[in-house]
Every structure is written in C-alpha cells, then in structure tokens.
Protein backbone atom coordinates (compact mmCIF):
# COMPACT_ATOMS: atom_id res chain seq x y z
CA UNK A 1 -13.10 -24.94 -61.07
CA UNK A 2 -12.28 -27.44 -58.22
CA UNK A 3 -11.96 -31.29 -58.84
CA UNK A 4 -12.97 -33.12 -56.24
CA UNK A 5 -9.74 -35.99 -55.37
CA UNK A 6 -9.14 -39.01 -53.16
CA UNK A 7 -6.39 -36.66 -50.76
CA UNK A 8 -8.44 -33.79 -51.11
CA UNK A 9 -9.75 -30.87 -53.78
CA UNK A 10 -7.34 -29.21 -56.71
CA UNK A 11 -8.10 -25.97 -57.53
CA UNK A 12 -5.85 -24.39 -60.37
CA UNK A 13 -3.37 -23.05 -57.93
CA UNK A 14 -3.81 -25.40 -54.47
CA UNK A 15 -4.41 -28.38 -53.20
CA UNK A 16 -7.14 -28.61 -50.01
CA UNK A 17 -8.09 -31.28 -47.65
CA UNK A 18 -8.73 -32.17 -44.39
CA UNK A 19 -6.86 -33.89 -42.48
CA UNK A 20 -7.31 -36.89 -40.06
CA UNK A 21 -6.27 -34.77 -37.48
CA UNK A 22 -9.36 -31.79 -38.19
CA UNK A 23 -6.71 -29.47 -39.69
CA UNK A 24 -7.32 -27.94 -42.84
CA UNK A 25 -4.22 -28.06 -45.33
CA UNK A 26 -3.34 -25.71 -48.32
CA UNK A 27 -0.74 -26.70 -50.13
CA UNK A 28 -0.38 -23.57 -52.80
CA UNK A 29 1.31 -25.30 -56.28
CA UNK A 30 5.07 -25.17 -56.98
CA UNK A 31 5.24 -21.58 -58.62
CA UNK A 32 1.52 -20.26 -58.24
CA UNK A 33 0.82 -17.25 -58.93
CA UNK A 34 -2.61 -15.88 -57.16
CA UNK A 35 -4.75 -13.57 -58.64
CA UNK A 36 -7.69 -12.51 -56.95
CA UNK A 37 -9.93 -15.11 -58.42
CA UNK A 38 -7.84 -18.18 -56.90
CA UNK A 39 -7.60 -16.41 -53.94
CA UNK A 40 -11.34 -16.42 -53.48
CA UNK A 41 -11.73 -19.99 -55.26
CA UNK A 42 -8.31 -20.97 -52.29
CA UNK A 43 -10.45 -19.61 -49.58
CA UNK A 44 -13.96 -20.85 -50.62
CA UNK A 45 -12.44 -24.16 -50.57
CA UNK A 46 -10.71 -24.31 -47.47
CA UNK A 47 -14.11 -23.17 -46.01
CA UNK A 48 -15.80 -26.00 -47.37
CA UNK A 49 -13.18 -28.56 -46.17
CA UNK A 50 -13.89 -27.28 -42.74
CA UNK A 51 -17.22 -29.17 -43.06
CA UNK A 52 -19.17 -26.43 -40.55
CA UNK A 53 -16.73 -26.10 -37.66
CA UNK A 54 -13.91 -23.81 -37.10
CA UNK A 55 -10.63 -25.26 -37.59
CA UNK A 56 -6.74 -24.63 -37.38
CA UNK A 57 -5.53 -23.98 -40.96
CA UNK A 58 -1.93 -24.84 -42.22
CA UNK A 59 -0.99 -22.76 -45.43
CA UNK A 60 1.78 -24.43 -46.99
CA UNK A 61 3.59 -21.46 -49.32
CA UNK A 62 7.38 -23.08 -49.89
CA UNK A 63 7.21 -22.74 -53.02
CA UNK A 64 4.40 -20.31 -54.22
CA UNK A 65 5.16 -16.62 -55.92
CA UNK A 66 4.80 -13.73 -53.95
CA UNK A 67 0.80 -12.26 -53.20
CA UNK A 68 -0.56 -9.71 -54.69
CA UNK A 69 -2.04 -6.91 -52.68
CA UNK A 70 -5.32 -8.37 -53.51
CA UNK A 71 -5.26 -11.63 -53.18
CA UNK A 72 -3.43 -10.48 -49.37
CA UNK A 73 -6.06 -8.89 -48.67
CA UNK A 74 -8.61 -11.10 -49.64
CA UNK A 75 -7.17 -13.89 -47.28
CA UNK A 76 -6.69 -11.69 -44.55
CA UNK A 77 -10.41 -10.53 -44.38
CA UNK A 78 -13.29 -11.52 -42.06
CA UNK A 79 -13.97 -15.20 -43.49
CA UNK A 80 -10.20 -16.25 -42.50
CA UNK A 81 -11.49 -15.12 -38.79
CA UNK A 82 -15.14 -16.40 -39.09
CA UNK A 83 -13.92 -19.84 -40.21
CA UNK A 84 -10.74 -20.78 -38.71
CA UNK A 85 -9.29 -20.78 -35.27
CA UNK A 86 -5.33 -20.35 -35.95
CA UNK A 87 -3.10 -19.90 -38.99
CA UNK A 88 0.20 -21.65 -38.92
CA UNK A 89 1.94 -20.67 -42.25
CA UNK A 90 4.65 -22.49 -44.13
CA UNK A 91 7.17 -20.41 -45.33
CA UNK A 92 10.83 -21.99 -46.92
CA UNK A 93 13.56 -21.97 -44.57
CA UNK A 94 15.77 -19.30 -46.51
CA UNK A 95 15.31 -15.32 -45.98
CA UNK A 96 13.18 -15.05 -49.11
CA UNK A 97 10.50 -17.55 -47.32
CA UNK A 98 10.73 -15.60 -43.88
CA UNK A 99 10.61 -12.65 -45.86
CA UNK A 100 7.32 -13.45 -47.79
CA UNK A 101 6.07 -14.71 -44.78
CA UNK A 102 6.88 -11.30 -42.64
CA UNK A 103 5.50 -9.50 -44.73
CA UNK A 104 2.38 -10.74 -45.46
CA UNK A 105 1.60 -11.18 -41.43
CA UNK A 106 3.24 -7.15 -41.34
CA UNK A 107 0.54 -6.35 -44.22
CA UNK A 108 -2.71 -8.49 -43.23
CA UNK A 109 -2.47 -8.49 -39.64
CA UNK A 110 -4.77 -11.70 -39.56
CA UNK A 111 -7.54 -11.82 -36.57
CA UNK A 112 -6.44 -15.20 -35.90
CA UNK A 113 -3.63 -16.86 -33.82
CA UNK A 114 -0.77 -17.05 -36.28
CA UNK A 115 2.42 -18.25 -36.24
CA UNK A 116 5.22 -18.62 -38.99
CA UNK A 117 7.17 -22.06 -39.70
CA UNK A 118 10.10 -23.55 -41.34
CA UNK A 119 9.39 -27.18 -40.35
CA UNK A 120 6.33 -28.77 -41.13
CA UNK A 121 5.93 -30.90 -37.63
CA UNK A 122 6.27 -27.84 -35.64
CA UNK A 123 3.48 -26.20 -37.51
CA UNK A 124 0.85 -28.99 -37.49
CA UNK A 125 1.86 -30.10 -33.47
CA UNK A 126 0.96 -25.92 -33.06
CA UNK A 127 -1.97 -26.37 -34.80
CA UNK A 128 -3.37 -29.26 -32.97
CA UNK A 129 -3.15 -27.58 -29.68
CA UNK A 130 -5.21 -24.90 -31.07
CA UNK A 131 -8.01 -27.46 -31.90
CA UNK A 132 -11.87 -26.48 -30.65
C-alpha cells in the first residue's frame, strides 16, 4: 500500500509527488524491480497526484531494474495518455540507461510527447513548456 509523506506518497517501489511547478515526479527506488502489481499501484498514484488535470510527468529510472513486458505495457496503455500531457524520462547517462530507455520508448510507443534525458534540468525545463 501507499503511505501518504510530507514530499509526497511511497509506494513499495516509488516515490510520487507533485511538484510546485504542476509536474508530477516518479522517482522509481534504487534497484526496483516492477512487477505488474507496482506498476499499476506506480500509475494509480501518479494519477492521483495529478489532482484532476492533465499534467507533464517526469519518470526518474537512474537507478531502477529493467521492466518487465508487463509492467511496459501496463505504463504505456491508455491511462498514461488520458492523464498526462508529456513524458520526459530519466534514464542514467551511461549506454545501459540510454539503452533501457530506447527500448522501452522502441517497445511502448507512448501516445504522449516523450522525450529521453540524462540531466535532470533539461527534463523538468521540457516539461514545463509542455504545461496545460
């Protein structure tokens, strides 16, 4: 389950919040692996932080494990569209993190404006300009 914290929501795998700027944040833990479950619990969560309006979304995954075809696919589907207006995702700045990254934009095709990163500012000034 998800406990409720001052900088945002933990779930077992993430932590969620929104930030002063309207952009939702997921940082995915040091190591995470994501079954299908926390991929739904991730995703229900980011939903709620978006408090009823569509928002950019930031998906911080430096130091996560690889996705599972499921939990891909689950993040790729229609809520991701229905509930956020761009995805700028995190990826570390070695081949590995491009490569994770590549693939999972190669695999889920999101319906969504979405852009890899290496540096954090560069993400969230993308982001902003993709604000409603």
């Amino acid at each position: 389950m998800s406990e409720l914290r001052p900088h945002g929501v933990d779930t077992k795998t993430a932590v969620i919040h929104l930030s002063e700027d309207g952009l939702v944040i997921v940082r995915i833990r040091n190591g995470a692996y994501q079954s299908l479950e926390d991929a739904k619990t991730n995703l229900m969560t980011a939903v709620a932080a978006t408090a009823g309006s569509r928002r950019p979304l930031l998906v911080d995954i430096r130091t996560a494990q690889p996705l599972d075809a499921d939990a891909r696919h689950h993040y790729s589907g229609r809520t991701l569209v229905d509930s956020f207006l761009a995805l700028a995702l995190l990826v570390a700045g070695n081949p590995f993190g491009r490569m994770m990254g590549n693939v999972y934009l190669r695999i889920a095709r999101p319906g969504i404006s979405t852009r890899l990163f290496t540096d954090e500012r560069r993400a969230l000034e993308w982001l902003i300009q993709h604000r409603a």
